[in-house]
N, C-alpha and C. Protein backbone atom coordinates (compact mmCIF):
# COMPACT_ATOMS: atom_id res chain seq x y z
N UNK A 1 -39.92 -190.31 -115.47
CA UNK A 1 -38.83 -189.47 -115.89
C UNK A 1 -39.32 -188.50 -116.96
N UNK A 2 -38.67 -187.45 -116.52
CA UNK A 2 -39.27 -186.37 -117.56
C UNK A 2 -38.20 -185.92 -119.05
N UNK A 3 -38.62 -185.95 -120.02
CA UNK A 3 -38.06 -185.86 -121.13
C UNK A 3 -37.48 -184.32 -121.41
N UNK A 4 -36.05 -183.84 -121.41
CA UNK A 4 -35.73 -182.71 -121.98
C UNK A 4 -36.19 -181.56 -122.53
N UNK A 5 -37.07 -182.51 -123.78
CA UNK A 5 -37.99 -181.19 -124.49
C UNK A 5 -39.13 -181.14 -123.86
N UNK A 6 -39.77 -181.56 -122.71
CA UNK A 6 -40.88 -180.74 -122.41
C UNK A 6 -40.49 -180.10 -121.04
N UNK A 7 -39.17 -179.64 -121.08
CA UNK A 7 -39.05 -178.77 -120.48
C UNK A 7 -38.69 -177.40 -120.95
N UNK A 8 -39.10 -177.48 -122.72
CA UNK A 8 -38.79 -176.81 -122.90
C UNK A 8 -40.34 -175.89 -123.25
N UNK A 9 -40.31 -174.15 -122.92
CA UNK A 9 -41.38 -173.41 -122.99
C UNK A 9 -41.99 -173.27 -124.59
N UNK A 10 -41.27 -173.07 -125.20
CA UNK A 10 -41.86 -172.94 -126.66
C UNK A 10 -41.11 -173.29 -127.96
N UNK A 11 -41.57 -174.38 -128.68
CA UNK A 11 -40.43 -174.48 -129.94
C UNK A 11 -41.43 -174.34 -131.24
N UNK A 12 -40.56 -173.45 -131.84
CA UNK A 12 -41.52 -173.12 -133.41
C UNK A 12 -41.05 -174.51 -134.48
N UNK A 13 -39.56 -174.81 -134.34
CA UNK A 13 -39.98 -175.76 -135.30
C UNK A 13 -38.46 -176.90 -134.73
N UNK A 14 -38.50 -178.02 -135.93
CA UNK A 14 -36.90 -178.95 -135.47
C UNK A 14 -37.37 -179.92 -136.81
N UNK A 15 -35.86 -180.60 -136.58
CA UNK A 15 -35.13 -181.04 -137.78
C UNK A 15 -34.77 -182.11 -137.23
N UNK A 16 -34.74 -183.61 -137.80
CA UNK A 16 -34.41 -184.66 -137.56
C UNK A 16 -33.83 -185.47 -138.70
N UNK A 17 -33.04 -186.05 -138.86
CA UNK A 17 -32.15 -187.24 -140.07
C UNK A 17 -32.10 -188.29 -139.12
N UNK A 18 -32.38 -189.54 -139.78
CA UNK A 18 -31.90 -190.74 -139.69
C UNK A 18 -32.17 -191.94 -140.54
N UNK A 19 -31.42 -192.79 -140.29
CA UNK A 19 -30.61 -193.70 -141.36
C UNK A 19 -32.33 -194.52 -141.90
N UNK A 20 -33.16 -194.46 -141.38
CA UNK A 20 -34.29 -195.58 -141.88
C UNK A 20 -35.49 -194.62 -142.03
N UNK A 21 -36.51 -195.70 -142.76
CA UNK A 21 -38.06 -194.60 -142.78
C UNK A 21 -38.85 -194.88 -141.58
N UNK A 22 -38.72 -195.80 -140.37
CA UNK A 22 -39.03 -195.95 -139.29
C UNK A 22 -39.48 -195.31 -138.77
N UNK A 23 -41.12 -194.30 -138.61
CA UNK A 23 -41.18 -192.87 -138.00
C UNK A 23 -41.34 -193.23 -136.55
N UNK A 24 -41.69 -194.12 -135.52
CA UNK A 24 -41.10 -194.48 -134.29
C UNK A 24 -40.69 -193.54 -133.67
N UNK A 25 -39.46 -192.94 -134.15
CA UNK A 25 -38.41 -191.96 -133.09
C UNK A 25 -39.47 -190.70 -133.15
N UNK A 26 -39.79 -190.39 -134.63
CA UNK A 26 -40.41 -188.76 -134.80
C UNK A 26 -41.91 -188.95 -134.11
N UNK A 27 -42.85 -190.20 -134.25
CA UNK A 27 -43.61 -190.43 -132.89
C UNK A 27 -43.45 -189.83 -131.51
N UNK A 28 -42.23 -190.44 -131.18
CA UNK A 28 -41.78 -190.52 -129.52
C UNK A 28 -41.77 -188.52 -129.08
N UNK A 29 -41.01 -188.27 -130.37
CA UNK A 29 -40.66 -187.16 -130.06
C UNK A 29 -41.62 -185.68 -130.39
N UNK A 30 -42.50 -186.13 -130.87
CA UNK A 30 -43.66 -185.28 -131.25
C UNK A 30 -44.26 -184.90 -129.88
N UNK A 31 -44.59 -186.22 -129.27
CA UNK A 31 -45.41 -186.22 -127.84
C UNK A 31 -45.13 -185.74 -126.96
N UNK A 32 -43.44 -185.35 -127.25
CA UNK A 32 -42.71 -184.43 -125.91
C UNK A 32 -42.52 -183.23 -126.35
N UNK A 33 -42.55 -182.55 -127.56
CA UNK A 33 -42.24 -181.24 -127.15
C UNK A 33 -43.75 -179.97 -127.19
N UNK A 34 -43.18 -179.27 -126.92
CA UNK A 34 -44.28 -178.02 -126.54
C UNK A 34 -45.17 -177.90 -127.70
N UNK A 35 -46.69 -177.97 -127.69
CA UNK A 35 -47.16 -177.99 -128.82
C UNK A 35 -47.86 -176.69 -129.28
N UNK A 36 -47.73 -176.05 -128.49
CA UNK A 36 -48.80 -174.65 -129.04
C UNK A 36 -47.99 -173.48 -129.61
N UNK A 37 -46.48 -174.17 -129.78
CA UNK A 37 -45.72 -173.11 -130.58
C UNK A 37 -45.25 -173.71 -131.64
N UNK A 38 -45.54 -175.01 -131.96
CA UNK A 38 -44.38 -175.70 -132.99
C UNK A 38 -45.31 -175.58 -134.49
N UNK A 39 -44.28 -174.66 -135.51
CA UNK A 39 -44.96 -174.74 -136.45
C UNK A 39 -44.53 -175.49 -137.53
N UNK A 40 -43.32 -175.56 -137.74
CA UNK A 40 -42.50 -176.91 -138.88
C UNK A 40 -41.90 -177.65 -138.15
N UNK A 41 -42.02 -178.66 -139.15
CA UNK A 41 -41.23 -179.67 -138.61
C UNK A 41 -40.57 -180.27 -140.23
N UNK A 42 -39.35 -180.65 -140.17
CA UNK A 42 -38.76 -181.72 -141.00
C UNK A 42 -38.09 -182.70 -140.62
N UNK A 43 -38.41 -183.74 -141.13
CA UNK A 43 -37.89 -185.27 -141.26
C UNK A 43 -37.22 -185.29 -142.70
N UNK A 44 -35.64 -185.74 -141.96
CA UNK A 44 -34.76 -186.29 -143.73
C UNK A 44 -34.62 -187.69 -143.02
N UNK A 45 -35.09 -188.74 -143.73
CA UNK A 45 -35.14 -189.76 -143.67
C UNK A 45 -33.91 -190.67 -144.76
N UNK A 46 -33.11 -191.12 -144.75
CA UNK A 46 -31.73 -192.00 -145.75
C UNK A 46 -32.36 -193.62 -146.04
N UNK A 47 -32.53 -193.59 -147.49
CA UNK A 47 -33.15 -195.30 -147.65
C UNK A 47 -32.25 -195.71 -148.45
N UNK A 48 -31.32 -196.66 -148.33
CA UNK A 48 -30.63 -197.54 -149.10
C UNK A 48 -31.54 -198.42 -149.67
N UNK A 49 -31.66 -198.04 -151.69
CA UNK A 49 -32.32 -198.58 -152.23
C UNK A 49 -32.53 -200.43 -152.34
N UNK A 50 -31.19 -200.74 -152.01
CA UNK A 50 -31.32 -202.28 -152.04
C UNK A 50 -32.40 -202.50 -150.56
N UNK A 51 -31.65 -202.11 -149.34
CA UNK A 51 -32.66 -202.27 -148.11
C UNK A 51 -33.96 -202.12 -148.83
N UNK A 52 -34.18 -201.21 -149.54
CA UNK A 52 -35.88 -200.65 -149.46
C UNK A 52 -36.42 -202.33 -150.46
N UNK A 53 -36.00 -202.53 -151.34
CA UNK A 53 -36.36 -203.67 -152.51
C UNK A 53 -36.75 -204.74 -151.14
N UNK A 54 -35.39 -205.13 -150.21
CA UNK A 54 -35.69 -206.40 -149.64
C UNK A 54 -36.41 -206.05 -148.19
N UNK A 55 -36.84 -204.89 -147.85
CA UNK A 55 -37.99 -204.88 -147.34
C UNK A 55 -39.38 -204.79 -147.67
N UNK A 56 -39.62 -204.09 -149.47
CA UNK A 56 -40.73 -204.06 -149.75
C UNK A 56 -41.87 -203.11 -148.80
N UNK A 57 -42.98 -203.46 -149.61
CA UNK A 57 -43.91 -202.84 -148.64
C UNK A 57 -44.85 -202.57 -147.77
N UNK A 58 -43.65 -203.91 -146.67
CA UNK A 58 -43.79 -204.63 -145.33
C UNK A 58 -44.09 -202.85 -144.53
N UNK A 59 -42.76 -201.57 -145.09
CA UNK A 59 -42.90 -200.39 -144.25
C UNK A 59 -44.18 -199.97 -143.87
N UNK A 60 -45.17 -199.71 -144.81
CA UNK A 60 -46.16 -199.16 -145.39
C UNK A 60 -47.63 -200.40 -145.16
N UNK A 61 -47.43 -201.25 -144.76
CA UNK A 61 -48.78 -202.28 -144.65
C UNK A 61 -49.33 -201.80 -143.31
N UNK A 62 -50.74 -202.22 -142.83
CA UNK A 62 -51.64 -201.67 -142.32
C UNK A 62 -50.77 -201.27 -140.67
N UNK A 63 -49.84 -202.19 -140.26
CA UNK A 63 -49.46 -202.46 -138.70
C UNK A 63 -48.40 -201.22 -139.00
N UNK A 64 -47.45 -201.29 -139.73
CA UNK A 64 -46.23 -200.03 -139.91
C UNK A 64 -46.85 -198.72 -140.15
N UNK A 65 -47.37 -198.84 -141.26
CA UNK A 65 -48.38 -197.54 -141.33
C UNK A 65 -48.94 -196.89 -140.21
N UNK A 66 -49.27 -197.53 -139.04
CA UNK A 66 -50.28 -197.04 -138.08
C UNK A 66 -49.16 -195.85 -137.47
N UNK A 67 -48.33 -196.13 -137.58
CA UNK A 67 -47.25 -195.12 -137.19
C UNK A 67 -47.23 -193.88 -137.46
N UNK A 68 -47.21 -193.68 -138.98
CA UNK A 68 -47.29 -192.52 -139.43
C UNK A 68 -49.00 -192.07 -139.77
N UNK A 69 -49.95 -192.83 -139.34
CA UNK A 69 -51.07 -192.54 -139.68
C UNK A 69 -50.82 -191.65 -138.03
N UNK A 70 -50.37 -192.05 -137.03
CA UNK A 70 -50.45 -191.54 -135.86
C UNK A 70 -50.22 -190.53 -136.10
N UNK A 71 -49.16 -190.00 -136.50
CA UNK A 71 -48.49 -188.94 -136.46
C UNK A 71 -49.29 -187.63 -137.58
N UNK A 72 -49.58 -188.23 -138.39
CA UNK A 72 -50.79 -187.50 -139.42
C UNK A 72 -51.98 -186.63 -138.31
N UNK A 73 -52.21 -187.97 -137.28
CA UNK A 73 -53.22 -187.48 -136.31
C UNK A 73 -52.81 -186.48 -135.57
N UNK A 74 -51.44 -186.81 -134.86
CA UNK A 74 -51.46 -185.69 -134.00
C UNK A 74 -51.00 -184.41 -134.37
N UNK A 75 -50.23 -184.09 -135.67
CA UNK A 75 -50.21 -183.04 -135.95
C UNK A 75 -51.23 -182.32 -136.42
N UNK A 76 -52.37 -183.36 -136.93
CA UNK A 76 -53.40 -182.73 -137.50
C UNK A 76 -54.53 -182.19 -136.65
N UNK A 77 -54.29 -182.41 -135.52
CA UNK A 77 -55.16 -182.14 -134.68
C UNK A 77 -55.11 -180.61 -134.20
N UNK A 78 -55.84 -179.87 -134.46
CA UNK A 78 -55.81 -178.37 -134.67
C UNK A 78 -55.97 -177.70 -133.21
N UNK A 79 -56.28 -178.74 -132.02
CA UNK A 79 -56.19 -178.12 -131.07
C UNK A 79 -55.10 -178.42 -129.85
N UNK A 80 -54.79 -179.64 -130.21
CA UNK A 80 -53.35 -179.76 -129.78
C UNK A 80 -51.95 -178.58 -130.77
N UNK A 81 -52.19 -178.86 -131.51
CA UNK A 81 -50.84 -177.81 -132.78
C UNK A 81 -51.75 -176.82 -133.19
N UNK A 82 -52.12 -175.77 -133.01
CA UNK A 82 -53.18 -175.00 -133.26
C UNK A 82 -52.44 -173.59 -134.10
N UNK A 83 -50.69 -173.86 -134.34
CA UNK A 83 -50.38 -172.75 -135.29
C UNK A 83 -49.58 -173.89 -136.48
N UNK A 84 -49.40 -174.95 -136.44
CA UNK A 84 -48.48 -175.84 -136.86
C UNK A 84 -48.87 -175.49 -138.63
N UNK A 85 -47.83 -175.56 -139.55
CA UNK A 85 -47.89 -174.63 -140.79
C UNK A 85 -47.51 -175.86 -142.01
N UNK A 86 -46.05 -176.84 -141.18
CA UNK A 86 -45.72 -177.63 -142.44
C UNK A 86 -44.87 -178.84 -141.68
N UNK A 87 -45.22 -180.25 -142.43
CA UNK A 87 -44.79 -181.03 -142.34
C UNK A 87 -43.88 -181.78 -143.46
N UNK A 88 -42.37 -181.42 -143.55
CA UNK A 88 -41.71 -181.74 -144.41
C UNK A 88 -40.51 -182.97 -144.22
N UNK A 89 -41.00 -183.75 -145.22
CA UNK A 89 -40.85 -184.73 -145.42
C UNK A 89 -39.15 -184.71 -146.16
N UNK A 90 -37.72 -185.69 -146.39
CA UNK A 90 -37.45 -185.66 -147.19
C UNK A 90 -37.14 -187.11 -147.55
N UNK A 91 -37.20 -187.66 -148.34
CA UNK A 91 -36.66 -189.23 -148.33
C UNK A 91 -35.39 -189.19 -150.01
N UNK A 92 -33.90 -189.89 -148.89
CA UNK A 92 -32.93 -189.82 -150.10
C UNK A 92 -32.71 -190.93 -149.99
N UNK A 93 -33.28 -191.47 -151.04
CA UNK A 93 -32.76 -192.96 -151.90
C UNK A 93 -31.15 -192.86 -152.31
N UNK A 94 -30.49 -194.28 -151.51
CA UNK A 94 -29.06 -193.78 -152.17
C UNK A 94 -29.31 -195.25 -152.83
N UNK A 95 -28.17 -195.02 -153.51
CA UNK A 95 -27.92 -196.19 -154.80
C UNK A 95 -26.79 -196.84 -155.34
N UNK A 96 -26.06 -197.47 -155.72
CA UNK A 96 -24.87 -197.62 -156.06
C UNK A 96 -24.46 -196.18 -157.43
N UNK A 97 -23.71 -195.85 -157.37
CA UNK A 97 -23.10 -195.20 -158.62
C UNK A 97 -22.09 -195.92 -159.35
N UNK A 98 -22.59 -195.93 -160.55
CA UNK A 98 -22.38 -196.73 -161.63
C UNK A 98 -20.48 -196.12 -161.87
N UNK A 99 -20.22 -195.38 -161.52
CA UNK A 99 -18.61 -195.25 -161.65
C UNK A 99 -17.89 -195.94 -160.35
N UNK A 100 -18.71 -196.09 -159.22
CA UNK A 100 -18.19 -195.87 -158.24
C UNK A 100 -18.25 -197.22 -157.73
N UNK A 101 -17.85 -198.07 -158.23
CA UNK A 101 -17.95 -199.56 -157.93
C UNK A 101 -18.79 -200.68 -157.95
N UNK A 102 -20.24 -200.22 -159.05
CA UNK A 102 -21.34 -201.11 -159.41
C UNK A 102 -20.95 -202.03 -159.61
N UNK A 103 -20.42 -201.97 -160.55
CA UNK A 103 -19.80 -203.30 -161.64
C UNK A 103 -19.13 -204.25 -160.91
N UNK A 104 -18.56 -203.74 -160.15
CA UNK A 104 -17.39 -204.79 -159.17
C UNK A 104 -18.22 -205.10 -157.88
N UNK A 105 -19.30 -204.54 -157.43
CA UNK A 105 -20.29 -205.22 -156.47
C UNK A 105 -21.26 -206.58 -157.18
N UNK A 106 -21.23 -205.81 -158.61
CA UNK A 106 -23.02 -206.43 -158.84
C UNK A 106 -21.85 -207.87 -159.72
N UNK A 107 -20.76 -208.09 -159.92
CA UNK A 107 -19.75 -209.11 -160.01
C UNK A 107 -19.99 -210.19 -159.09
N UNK A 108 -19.36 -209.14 -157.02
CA UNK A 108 -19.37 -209.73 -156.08
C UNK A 108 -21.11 -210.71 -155.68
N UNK A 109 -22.03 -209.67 -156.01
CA UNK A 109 -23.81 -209.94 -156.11
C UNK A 109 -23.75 -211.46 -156.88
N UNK A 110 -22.72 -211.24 -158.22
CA UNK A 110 -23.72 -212.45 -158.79
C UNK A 110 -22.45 -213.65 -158.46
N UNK A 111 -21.61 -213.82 -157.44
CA UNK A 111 -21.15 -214.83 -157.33
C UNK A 111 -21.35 -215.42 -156.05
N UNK A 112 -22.20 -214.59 -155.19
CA UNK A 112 -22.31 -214.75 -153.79
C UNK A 112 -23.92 -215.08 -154.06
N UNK A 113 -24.61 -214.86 -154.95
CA UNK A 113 -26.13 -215.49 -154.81
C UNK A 113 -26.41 -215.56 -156.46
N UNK A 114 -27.81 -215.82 -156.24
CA UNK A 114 -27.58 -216.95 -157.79
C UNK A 114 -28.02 -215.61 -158.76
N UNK A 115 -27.76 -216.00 -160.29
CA UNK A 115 -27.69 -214.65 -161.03
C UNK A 115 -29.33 -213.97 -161.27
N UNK A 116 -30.08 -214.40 -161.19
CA UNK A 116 -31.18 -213.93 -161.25
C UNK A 116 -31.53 -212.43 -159.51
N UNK A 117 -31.39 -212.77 -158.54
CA UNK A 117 -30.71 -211.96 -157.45
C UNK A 117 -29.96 -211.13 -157.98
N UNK A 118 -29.27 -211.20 -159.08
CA UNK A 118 -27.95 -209.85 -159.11
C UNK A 118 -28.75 -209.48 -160.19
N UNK A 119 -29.59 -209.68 -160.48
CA UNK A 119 -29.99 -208.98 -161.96
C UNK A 119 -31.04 -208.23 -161.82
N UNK A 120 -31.46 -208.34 -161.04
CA UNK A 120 -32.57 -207.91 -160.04
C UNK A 120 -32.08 -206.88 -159.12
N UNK A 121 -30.95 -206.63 -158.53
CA UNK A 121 -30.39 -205.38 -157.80
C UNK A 121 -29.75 -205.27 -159.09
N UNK A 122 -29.07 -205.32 -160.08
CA UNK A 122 -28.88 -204.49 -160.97
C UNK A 122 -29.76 -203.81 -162.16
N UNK A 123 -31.09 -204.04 -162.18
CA UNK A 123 -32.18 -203.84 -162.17
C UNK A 123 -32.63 -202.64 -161.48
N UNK A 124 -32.77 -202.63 -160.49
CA UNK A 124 -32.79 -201.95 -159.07
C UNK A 124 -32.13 -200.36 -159.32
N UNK A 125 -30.94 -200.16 -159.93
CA UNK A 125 -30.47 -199.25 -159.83
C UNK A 125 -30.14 -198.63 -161.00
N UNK A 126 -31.33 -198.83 -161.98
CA UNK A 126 -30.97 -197.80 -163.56
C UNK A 126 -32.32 -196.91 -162.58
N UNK A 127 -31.89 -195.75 -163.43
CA UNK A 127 -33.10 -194.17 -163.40
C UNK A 127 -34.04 -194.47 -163.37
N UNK A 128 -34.68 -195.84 -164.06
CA UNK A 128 -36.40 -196.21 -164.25
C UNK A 128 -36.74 -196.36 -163.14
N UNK A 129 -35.61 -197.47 -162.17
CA UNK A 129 -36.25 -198.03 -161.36
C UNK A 129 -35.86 -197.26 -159.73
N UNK A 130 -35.45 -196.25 -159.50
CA UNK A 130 -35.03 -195.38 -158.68
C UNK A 130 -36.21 -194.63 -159.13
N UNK A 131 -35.86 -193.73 -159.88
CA UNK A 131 -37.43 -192.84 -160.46
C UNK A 131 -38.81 -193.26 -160.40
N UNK A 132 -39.44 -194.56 -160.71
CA UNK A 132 -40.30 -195.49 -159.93
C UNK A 132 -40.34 -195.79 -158.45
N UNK A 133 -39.30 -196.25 -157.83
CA UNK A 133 -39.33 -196.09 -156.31
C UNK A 133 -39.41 -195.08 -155.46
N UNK A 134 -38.74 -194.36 -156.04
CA UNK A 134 -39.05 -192.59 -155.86
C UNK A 134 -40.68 -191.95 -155.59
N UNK A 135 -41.43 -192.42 -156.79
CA UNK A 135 -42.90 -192.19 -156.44
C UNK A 135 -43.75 -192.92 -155.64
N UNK A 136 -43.25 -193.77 -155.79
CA UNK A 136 -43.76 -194.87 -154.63
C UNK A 136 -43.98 -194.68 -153.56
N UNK A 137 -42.47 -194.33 -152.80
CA UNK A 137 -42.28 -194.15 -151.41
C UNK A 137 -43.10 -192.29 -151.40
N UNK A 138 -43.25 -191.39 -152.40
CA UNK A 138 -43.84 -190.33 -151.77
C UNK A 138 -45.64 -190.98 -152.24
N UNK A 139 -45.65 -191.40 -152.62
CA UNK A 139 -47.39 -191.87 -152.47
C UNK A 139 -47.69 -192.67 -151.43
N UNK A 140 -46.71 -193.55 -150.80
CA UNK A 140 -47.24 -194.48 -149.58
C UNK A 140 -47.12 -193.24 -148.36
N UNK A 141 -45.84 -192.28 -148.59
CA UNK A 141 -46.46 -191.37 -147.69
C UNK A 141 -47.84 -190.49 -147.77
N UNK A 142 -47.79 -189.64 -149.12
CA UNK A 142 -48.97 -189.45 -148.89
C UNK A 142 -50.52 -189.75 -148.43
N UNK A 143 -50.33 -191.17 -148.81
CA UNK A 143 -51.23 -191.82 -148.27
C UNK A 143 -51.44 -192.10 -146.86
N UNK A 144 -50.38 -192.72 -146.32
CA UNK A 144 -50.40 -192.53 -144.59
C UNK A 144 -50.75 -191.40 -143.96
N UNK A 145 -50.36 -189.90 -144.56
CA UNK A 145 -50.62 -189.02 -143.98
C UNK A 145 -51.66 -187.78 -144.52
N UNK A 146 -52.71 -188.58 -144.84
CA UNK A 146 -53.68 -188.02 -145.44
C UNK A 146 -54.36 -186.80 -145.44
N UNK A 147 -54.67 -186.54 -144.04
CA UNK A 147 -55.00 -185.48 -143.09
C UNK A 147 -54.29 -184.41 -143.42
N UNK A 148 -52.92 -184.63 -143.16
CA UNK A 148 -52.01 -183.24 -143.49
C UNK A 148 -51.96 -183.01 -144.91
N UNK A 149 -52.27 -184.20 -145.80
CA UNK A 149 -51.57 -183.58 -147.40
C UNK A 149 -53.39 -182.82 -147.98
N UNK A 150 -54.44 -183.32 -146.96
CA UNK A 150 -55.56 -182.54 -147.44
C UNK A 150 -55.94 -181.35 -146.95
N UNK A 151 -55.07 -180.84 -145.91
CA UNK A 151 -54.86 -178.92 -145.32
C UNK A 151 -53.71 -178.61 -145.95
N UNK A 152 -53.21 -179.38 -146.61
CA UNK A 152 -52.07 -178.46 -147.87
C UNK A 152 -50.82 -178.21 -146.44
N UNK A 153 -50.42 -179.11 -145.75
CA UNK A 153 -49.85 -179.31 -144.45
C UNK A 153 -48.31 -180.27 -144.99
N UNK A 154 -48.63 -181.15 -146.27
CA UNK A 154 -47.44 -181.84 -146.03
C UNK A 154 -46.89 -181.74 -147.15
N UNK A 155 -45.20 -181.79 -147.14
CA UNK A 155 -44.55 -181.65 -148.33
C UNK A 155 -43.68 -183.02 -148.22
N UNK A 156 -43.35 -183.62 -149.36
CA UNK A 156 -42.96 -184.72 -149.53
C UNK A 156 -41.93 -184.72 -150.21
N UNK A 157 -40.24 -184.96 -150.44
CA UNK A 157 -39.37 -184.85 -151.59
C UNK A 157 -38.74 -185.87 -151.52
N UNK A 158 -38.46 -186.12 -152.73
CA UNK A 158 -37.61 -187.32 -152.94
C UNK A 158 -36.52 -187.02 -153.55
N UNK A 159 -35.20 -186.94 -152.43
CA UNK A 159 -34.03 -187.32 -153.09
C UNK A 159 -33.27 -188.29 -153.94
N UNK A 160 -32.54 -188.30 -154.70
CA UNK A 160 -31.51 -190.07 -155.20
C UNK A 160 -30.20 -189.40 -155.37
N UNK A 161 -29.35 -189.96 -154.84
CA UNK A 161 -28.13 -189.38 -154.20
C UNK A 161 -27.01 -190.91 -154.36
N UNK A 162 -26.46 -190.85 -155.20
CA UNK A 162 -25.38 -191.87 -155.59
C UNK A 162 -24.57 -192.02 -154.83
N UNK A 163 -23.90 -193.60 -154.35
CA UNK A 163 -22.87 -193.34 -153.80
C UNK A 163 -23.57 -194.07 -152.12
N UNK A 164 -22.68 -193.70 -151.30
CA UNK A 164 -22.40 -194.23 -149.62
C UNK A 164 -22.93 -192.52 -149.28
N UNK A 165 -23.54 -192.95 -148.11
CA UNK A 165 -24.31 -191.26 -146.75
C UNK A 165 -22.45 -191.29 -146.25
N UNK A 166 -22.35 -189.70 -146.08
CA UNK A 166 -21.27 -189.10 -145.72
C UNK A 166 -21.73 -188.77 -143.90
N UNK A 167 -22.14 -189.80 -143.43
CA UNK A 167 -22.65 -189.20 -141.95
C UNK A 167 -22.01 -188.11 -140.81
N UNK A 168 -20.60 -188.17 -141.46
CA UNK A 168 -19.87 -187.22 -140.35
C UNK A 168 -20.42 -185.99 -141.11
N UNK A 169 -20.84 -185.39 -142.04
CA UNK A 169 -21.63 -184.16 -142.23
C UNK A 169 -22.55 -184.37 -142.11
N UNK A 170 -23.48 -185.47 -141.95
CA UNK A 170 -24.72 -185.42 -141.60
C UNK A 170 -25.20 -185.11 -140.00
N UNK A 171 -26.36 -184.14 -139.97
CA UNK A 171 -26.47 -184.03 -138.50
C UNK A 171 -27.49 -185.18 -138.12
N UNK A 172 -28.21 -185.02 -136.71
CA UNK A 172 -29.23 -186.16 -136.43
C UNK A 172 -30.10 -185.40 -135.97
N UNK A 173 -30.27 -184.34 -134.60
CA UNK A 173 -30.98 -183.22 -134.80
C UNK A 173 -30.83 -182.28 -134.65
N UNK A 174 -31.72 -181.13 -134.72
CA UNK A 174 -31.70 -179.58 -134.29
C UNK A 174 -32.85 -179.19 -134.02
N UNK A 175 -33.18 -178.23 -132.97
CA UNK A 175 -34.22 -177.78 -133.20
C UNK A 175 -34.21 -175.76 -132.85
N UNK A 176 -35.20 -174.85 -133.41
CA UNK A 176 -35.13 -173.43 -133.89
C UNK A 176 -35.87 -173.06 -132.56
């Protein structure tokens, strides 16, 4: 069965959001579309900071990594993508907001598991430790995608965005 986008003749660039850092999908979908016109690409990637703590950095170890090391490869490969310009990255850490019902979760946190667990996601979500995870997750990328961040190919940002993802304004893709 033949995939949509490689029926398509030429795409300069496309846009993808989704809920995890899982690059899997942006894999799948690299391999199908037209490559001798595509010159950007962006990935907004949504990490719920608690998810990210109790996955750790299971994402990023040698077997998960191979994922985005793939993808490092094939964009980097100058004769498959031979005009390709930028690989932009965005990753938005969301977090509880401290007006917006911390207190009455990290309550619910410490009566539903023992208090050391709630002190630890409340921990989790002052500026230090968002602002710390923040660099983190753009250095494990950089690192996976080595290739591109050494042709000055990849851009990396880190959002922190308080609060619950508003998904009905969020799109999933587009492409130019």
């Amino acid at each position: 069965m033949t995939s949509p986008l490689q029926c398509l003749v030429t795409l300069e660039s496309f846009s993808i959001a989704i809920r995890e850092i899982d690059p899997s999908p942006y894999l799948a979908l690299l391999t199908s579309v037209p490559s001798l016109s595509l010159t950007h690409v962006r990935l907004q990637t949504y990490i719920d900071i608690e998810g990210l703590f109790k996955l750790g950095r299971v994402l990023f170890e040698e077997n998960s990594a191979q994922h985005w090391k793939a993808i490092d490869s094939l964009l980097g490969d100058k004769n498959r993508f031979p005009v390709f310009q930028s690989l932009t990255i965005t990753v938005i850490i969301t977090f509880l907001d401290l007006d917006g019902g911390r207190d009455l979760y990290l309550t619910f946190a410490a009566t539903v598991m023992d208090n050391n667990e709630a002190r630890e996601m409340e921990d989790m979500d002052t500026d230090e430790s968002v602002n710390r995870t923040s660099r983190q997750v753009a250095g494990l990328l950089e690192k996976a995608l080595a290739r591109l961040k050494e042709r000055g190919l990849l851009h990396v940002k880190v959002e922190k965005q308080a609060g619950q993802i508003d998904w009905d304004k969020s799109g999933f893709w587009k492409w130019d």
